[in-house]
C-alpha atoms as a PDB file:
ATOM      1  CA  UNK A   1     174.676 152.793 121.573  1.00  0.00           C
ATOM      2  CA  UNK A   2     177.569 152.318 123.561  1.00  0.00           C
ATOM      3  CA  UNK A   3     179.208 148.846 124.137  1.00  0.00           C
ATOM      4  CA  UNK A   4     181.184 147.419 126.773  1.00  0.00           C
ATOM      5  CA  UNK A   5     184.299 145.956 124.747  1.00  0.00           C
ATOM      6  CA  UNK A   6     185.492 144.420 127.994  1.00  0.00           C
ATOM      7  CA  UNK A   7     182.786 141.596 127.109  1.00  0.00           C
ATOM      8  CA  UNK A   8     184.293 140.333 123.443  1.00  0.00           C
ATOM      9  CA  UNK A   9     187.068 138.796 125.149  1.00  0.00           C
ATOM     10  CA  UNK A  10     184.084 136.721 127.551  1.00  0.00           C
ATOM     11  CA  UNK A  11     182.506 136.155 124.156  1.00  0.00           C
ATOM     12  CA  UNK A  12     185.830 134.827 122.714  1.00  0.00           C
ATOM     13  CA  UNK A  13     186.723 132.672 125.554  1.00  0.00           C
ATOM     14  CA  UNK A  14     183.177 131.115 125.939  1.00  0.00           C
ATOM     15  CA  UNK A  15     183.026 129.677 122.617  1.00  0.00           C
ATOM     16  CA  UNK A  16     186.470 128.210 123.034  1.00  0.00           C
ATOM     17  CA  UNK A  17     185.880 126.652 126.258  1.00  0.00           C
ATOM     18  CA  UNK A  18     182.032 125.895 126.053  1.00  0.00           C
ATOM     19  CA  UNK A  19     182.205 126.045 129.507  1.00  0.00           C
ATOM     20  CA  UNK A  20     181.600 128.891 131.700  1.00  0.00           C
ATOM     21  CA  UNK A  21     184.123 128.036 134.410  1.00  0.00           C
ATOM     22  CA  UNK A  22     186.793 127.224 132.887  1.00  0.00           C
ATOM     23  CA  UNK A  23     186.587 130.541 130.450  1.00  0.00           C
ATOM     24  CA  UNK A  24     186.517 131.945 133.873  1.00  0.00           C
ATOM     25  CA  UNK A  25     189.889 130.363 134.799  1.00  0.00           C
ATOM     26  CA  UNK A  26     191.146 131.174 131.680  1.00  0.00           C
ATOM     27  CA  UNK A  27     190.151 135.316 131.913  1.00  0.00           C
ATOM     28  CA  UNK A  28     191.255 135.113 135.893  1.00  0.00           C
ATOM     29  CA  UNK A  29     187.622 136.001 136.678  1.00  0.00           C
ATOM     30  CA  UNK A  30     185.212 133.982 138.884  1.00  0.00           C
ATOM     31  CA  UNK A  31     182.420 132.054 137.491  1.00  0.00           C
ATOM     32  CA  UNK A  32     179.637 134.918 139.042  1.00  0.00           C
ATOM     33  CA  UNK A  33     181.336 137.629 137.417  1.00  0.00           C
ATOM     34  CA  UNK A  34     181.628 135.695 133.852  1.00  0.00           C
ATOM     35  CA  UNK A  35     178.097 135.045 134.755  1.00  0.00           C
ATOM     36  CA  UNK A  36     177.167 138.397 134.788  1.00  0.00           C
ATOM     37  CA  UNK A  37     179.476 139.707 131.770  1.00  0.00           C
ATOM     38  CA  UNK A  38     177.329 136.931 129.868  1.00  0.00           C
ATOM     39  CA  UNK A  39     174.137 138.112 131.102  1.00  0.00           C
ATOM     40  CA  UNK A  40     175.142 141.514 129.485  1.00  0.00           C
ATOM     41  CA  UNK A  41     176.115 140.264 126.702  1.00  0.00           C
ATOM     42  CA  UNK A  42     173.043 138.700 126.235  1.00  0.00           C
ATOM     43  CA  UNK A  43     171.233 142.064 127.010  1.00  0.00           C
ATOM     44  CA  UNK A  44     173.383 143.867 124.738  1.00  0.00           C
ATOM     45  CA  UNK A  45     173.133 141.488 121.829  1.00  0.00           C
ATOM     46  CA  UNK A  46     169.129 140.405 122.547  1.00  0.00           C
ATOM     47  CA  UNK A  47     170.386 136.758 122.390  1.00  0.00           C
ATOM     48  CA  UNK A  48     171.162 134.406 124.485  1.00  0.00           C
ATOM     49  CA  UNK A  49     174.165 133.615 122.500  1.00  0.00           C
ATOM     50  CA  UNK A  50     175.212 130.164 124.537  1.00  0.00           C
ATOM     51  CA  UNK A  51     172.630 127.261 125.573  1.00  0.00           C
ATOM     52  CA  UNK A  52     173.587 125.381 128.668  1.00  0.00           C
ATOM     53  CA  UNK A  53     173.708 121.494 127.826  1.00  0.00           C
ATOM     54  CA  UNK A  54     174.730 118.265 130.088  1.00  0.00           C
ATOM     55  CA  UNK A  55     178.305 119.067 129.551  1.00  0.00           C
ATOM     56  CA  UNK A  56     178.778 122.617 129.061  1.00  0.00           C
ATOM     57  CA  UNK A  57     177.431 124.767 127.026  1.00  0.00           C
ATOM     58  CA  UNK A  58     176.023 125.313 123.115  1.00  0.00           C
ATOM     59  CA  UNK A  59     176.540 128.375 120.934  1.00  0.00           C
ATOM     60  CA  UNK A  60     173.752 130.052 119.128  1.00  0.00           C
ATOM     61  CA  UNK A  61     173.656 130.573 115.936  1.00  0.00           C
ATOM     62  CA  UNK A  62     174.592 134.317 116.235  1.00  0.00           C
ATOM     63  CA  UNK A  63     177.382 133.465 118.658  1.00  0.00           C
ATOM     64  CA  UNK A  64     178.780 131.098 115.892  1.00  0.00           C
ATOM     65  CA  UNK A  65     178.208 133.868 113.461  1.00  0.00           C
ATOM     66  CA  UNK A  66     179.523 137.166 115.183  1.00  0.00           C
ATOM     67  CA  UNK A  67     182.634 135.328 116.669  1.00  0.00           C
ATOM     68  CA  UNK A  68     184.818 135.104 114.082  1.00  0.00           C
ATOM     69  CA  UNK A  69     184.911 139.216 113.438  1.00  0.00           C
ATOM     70  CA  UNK A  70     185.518 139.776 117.296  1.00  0.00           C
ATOM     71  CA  UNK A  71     188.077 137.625 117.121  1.00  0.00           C
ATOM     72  CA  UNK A  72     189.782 139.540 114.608  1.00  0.00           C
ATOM     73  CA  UNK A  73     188.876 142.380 116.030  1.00  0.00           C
ATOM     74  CA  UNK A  74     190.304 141.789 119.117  1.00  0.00           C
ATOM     75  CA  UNK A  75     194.122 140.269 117.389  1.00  0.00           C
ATOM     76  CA  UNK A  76     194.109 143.545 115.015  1.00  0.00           C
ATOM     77  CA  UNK A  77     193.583 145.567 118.406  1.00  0.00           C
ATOM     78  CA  UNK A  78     196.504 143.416 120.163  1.00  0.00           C
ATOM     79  CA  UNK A  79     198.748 144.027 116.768  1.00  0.00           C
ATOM     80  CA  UNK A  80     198.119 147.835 116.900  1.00  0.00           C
ATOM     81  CA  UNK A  81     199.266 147.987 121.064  1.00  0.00           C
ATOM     82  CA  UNK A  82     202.424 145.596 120.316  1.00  0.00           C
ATOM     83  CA  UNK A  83     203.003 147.921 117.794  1.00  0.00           C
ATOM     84  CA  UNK A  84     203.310 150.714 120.189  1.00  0.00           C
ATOM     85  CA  UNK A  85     204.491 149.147 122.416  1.00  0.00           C
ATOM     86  CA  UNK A  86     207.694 148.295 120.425  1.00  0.00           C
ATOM     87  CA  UNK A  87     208.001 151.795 118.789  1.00  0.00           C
ATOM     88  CA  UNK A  88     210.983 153.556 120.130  1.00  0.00           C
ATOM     89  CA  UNK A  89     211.648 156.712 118.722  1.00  0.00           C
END
């Protein structure tokens, strides 16, 4: 199955926040299209991975679960670009 890894960073940002606009702010995105990244998300993962409350919104328990992996994930993949980044040979 092929995933879209554009969405971990949504993922990332959602739990931080807990609120869908301002993870929005924070990507640069607008809250319809972090709206729809989430929706896939919760296609891709068959969860619905954040619960909306009075003020914001409520991890699952697989969100809370999966998010710390992704999030290293996603800092080993930054590491291995800077890396490259600063090679000059």
């Amino acid at each position: 199955m092929k995933y879209d890894l554009n969405l971990l960073p949504v993922l990332v940002a959602l739990m931080e926040e807990r609120s869908v606009t301002r993870a929005a702010n924070r990507l640069g995105m607008t809250q319809p299209a972090l709206s729809n990244a989430l929706n896939r998300l919760r296609e891709t993962l068959r969860d619905p991975l954040f619960i909306r409350e009075r003020y914001g919104i409520r991890p699952t328990q697989l969100a809370e679960e999966i998010t710390p992996t992704i999030e290293a994930a996603l800092a080993q993949l930054d590491e291995v670009i800077v890396q490259q980044q600063e090679f000059d040979p």
